[in-house]
C-alpha atoms as a PDB file:
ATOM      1  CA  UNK A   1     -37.712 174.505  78.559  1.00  0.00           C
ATOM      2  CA  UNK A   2     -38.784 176.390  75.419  1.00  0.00           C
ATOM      3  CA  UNK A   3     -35.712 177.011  73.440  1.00  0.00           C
ATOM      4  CA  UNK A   4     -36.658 179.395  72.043  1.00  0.00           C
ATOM      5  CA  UNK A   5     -36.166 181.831  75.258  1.00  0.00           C
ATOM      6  CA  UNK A   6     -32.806 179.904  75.951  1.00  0.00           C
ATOM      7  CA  UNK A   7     -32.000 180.752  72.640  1.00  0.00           C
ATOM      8  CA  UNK A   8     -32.808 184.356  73.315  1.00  0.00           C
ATOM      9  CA  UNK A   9     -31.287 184.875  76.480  1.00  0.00           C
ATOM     10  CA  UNK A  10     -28.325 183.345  74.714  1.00  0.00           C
ATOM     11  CA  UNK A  11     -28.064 186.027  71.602  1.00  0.00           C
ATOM     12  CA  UNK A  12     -29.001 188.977  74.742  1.00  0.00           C
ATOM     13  CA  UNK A  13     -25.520 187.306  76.522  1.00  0.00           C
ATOM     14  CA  UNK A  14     -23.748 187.433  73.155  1.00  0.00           C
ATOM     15  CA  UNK A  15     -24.576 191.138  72.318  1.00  0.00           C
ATOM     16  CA  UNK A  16     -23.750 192.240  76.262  1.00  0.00           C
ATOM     17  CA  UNK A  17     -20.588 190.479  75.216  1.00  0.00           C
ATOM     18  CA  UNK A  18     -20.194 191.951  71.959  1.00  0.00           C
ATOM     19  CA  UNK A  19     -21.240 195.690  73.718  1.00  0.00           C
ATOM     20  CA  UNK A  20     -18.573 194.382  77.098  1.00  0.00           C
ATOM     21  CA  UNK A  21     -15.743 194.062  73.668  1.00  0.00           C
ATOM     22  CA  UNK A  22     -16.300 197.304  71.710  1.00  0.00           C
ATOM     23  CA  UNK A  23     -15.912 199.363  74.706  1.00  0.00           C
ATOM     24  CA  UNK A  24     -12.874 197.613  76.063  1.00  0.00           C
ATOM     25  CA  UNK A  25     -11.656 198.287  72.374  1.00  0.00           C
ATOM     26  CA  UNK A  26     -13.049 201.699  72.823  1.00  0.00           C
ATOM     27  CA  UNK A  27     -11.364 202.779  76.192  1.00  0.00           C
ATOM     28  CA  UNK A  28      -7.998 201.267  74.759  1.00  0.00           C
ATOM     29  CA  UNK A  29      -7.823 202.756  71.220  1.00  0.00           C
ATOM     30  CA  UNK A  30      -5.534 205.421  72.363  1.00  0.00           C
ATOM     31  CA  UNK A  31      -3.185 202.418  72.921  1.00  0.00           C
ATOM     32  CA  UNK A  32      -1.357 200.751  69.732  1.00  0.00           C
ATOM     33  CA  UNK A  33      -3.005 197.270  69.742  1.00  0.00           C
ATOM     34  CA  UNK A  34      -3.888 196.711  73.271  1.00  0.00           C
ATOM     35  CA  UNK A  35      -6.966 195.889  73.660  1.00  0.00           C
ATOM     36  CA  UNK A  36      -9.215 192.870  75.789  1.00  0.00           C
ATOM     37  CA  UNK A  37     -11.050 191.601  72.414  1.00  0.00           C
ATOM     38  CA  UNK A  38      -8.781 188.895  72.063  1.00  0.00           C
ATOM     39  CA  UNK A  39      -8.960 187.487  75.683  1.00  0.00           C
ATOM     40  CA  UNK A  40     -12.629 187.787  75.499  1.00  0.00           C
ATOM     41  CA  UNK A  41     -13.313 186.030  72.831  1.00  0.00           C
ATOM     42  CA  UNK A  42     -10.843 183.212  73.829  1.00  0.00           C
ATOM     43  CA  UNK A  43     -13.111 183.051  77.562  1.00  0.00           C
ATOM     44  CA  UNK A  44     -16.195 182.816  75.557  1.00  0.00           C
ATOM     45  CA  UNK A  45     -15.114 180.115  72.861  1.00  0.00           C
ATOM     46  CA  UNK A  46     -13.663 178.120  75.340  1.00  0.00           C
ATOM     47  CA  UNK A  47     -16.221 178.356  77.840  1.00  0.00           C
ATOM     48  CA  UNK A  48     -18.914 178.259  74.912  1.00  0.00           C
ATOM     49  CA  UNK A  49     -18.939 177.175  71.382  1.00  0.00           C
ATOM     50  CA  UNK A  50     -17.002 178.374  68.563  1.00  0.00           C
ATOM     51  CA  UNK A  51     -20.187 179.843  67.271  1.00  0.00           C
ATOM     52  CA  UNK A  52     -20.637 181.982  70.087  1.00  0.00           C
ATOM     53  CA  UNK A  53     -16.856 183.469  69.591  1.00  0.00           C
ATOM     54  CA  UNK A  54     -17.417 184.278  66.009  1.00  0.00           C
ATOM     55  CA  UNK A  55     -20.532 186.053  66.507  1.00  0.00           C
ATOM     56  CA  UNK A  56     -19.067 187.949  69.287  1.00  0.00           C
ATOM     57  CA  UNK A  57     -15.974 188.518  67.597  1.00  0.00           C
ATOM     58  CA  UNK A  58     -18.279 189.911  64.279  1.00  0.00           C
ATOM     59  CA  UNK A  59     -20.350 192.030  66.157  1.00  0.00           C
ATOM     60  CA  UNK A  60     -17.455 193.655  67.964  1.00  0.00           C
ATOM     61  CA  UNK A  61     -15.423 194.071  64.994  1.00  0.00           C
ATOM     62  CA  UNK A  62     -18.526 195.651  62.521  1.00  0.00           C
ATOM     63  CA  UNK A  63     -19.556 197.649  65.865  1.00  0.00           C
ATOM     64  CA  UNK A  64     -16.258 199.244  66.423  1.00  0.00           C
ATOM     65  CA  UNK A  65     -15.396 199.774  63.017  1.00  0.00           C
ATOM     66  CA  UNK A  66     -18.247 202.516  62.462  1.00  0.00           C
ATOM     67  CA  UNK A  67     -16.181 204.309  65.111  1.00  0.00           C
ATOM     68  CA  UNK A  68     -12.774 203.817  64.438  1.00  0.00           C
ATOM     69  CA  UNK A  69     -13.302 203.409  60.733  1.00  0.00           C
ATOM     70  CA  UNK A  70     -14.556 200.598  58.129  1.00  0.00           C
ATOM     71  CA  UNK A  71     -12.118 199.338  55.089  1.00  0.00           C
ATOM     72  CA  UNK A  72     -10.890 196.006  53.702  1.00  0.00           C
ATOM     73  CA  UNK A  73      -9.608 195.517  57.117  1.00  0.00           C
ATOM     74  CA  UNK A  74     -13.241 194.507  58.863  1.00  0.00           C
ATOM     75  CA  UNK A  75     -13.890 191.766  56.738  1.00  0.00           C
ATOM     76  CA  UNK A  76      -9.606 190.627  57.312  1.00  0.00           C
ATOM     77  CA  UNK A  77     -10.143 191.277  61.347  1.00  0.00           C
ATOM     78  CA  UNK A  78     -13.143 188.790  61.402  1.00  0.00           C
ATOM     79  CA  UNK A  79     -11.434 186.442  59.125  1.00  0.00           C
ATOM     80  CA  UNK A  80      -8.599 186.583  61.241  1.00  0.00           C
ATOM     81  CA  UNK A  81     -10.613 186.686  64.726  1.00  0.00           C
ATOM     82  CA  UNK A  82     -12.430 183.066  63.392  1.00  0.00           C
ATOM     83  CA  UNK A  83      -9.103 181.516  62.421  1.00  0.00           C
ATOM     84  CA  UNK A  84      -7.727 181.906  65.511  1.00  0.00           C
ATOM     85  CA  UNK A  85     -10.873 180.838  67.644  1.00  0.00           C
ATOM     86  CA  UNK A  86     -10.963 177.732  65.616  1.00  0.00           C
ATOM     87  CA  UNK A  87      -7.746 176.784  66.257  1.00  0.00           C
ATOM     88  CA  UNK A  88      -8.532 177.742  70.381  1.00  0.00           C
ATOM     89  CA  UNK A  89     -11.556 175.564  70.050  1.00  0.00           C
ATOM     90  CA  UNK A  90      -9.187 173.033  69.486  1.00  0.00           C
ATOM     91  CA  UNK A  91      -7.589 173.313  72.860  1.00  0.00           C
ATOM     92  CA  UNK A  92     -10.899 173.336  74.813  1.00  0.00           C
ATOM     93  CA  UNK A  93      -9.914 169.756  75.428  1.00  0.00           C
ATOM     94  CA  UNK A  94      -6.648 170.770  77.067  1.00  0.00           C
ATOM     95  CA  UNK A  95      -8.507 173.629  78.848  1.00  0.00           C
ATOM     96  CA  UNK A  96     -10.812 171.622  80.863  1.00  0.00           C
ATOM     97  CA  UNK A  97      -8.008 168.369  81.477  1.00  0.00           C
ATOM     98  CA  UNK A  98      -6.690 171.532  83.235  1.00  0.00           C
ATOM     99  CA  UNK A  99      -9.419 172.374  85.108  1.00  0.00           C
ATOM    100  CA  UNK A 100      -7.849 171.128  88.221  1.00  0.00           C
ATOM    101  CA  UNK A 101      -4.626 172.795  88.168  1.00  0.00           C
ATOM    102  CA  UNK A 102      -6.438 176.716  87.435  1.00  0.00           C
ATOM    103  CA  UNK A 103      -3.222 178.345  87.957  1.00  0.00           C
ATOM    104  CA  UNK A 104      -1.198 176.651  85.473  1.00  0.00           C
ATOM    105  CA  UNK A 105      -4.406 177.070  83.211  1.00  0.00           C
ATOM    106  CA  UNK A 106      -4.538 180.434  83.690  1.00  0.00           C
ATOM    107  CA  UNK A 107      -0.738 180.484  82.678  1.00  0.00           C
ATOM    108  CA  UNK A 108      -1.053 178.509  79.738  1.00  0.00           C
ATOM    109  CA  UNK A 109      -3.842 179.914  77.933  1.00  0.00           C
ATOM    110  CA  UNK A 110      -1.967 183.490  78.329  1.00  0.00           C
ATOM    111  CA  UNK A 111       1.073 182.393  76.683  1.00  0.00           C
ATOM    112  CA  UNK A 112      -1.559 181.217  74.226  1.00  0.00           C
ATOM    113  CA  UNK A 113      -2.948 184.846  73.971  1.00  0.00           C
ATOM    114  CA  UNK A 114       0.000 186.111  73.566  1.00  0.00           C
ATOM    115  CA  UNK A 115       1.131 183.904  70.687  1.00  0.00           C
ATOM    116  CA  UNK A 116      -2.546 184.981  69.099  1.00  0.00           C
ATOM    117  CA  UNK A 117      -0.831 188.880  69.481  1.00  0.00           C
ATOM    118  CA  UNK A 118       1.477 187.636  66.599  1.00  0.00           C
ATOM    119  CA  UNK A 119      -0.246 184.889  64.917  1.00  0.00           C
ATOM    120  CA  UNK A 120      -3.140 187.643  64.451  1.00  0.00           C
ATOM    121  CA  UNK A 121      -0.639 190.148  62.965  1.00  0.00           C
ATOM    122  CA  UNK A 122       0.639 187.646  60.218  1.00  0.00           C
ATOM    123  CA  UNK A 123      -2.681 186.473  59.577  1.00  0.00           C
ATOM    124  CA  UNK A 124      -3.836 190.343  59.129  1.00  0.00           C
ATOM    125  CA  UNK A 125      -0.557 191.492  57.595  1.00  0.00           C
ATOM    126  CA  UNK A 126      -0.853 188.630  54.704  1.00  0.00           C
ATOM    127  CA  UNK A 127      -4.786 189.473  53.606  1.00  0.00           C
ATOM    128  CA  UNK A 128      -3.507 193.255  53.597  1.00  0.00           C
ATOM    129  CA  UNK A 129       0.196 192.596  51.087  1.00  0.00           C
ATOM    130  CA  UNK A 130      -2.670 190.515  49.181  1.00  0.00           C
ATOM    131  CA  UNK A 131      -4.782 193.470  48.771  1.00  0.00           C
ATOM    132  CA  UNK A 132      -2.469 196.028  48.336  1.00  0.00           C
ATOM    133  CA  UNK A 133      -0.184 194.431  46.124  1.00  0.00           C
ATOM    134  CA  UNK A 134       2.774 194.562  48.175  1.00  0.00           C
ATOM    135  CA  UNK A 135       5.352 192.881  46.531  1.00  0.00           C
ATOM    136  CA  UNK A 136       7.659 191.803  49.604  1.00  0.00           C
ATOM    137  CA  UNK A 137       5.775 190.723  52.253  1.00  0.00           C
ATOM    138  CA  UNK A 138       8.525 189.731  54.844  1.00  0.00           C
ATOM    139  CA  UNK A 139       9.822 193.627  54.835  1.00  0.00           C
ATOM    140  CA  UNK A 140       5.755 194.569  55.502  1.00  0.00           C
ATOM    141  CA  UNK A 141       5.153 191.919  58.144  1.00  0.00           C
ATOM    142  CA  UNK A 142       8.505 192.604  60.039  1.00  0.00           C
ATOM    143  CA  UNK A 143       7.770 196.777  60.533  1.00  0.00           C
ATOM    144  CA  UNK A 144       4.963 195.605  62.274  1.00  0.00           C
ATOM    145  CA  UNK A 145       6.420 193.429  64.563  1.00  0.00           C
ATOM    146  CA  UNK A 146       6.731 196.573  67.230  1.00  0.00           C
ATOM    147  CA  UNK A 147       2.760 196.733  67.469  1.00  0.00           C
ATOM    148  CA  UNK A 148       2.618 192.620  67.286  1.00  0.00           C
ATOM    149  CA  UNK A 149       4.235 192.799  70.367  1.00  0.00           C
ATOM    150  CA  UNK A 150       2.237 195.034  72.157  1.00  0.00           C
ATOM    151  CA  UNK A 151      -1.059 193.223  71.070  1.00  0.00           C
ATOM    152  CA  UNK A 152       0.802 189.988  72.588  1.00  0.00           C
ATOM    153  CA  UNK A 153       2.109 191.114  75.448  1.00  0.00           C
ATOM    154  CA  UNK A 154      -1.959 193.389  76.428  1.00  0.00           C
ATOM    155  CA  UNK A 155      -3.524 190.132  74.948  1.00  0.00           C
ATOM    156  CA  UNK A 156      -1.981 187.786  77.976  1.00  0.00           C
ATOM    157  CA  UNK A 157      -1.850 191.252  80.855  1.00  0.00           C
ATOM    158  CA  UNK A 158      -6.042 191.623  79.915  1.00  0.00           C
ATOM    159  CA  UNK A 159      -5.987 187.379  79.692  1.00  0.00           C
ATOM    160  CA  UNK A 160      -4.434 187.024  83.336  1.00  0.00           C
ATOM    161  CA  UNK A 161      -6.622 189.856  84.730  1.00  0.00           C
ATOM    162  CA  UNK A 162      -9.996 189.360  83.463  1.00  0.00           C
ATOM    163  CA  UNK A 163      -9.938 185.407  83.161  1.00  0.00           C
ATOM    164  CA  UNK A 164     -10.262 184.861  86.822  1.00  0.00           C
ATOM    165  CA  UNK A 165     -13.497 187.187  86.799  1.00  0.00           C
ATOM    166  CA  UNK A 166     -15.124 186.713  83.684  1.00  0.00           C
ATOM    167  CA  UNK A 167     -14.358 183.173  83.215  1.00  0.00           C
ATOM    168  CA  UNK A 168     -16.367 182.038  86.094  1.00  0.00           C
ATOM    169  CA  UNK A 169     -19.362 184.845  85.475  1.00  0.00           C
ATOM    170  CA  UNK A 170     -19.538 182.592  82.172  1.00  0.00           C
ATOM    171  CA  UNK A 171     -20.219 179.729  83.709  1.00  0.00           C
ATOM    172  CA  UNK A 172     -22.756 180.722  86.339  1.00  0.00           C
ATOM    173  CA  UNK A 173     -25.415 182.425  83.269  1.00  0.00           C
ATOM    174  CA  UNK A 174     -24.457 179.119  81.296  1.00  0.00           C
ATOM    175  CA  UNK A 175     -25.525 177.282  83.942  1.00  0.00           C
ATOM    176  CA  UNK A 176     -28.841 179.447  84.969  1.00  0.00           C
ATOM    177  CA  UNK A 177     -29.975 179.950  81.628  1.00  0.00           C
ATOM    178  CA  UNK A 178     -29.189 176.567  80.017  1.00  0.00           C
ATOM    179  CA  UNK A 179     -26.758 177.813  77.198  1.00  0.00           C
END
C-alpha cells in the first residue's frame, strides 16, 4: 500500500473531523459551554492516536475561533484540549480491556467526559489568572464553576449519544483505509 495515500486519506478523515467539530461547536454556541468537541476528540484519540486528537482538536479550535473570536484563549484551549487527550490516551488501555462489557464502557468514559467538563475549566481558568494577573485565583476559578458544570454535564449527554454512532463509524474507515 503506498502510504502516502493512507496517509492522505488519513489527514481528509481528520479535517471531516475537524469540519464534523466546528459545526457541532457552531450549532451549540448559543449554549454556555455545551458543546460535542470534547466527546469527539475523546472517540478519536481513543480509537486513534493521540496525534490524531491534537490535530483535530487544533484545527477545530483555530477554525472556530475566526468565528467566535481569536485571543490568548486559542492558544490556552489547545493547550488545554492536548492535556487532557494525553491523559485519555492513557486510558486507551482500560478502554479496550472494556471492550467486552460496551455498556459499562460507554458509562465509564462519560463520567470521564464529564470530569474533563471541570478538569478543562481549571486547566483554562489557571493559563487565563496567569495572563491577566489575577491575583486570587480560587475566587476566579469558583464563579466559573456554573458554566464548568454545564460543559460536564453536555460533555457526557453528547458522549452517551454520539459514542454508540461515531465510535463504530471510526473503526470501519480505520479498518478500510488502513489508518
Amino acid at each position: 500500500m503506498d502510504k502516502r495515500v493512507g496517509s492522505s486519506r488519513r489527514l481528509a478523515f481528520l479535517a471531516v473531523m475537524a469540519a464534523f467539530c466546528f459545526m457541532g461547536r457552531q450549532i451549540t454556541a448559543g449554549l454556555p459551554n455545551i458543546q460535542p468537541v470534547t466527546a469527539i476528540l475523546m472517540m478519536l484519540t481513543l480509537q486513534l492516536t493521540l496525534a490524531d486528537g491534537i490535530i483535530v482538536a487544533a484545527l477545530t479550535i483555530l477554525i472556530s475561533n475566526i468565528f467566535l473570536g481569536m485571543g490568548p484563549w486559542t492558544i490556552y484551549q489547545i493547550l488545554t484540549y492536548t492535556i487532557l487527550m494525553a491523559g485519555l490516551y492513557g486510558l486507551r488501555p482500560l478502554h479496550r480491556r472494556l471492550a467486552s462489557k460496551p455498556k459499562l464502557r460507554l458509562v465509564l468514559f462519560a463520567l470521564v467526559a464529564f470530569f474533563f467538563g471541570f478538569l478543562y475549566g481549571f486547566v483554562i481558568s489557571f493559563f487565563s489568572a496567569q495572563t491577566y494577573s489575577i491575583s486570587n485565583f480560587w475566587a476566579y476559578y469558583l464563579q466559573g464553576l456554573p458554566f464548568d458544570l454545564l460543559h460536564a454535564l453536555g460533555n457526557a449527554l453528547f458522549y452517551l449519544i454520539l459514542e454508540p454512532i461515531l465510535s463504530p463509524l471510526i473503526q470501519v474507515l480505520r479498518k478500510q483505509y488502513h489508518f
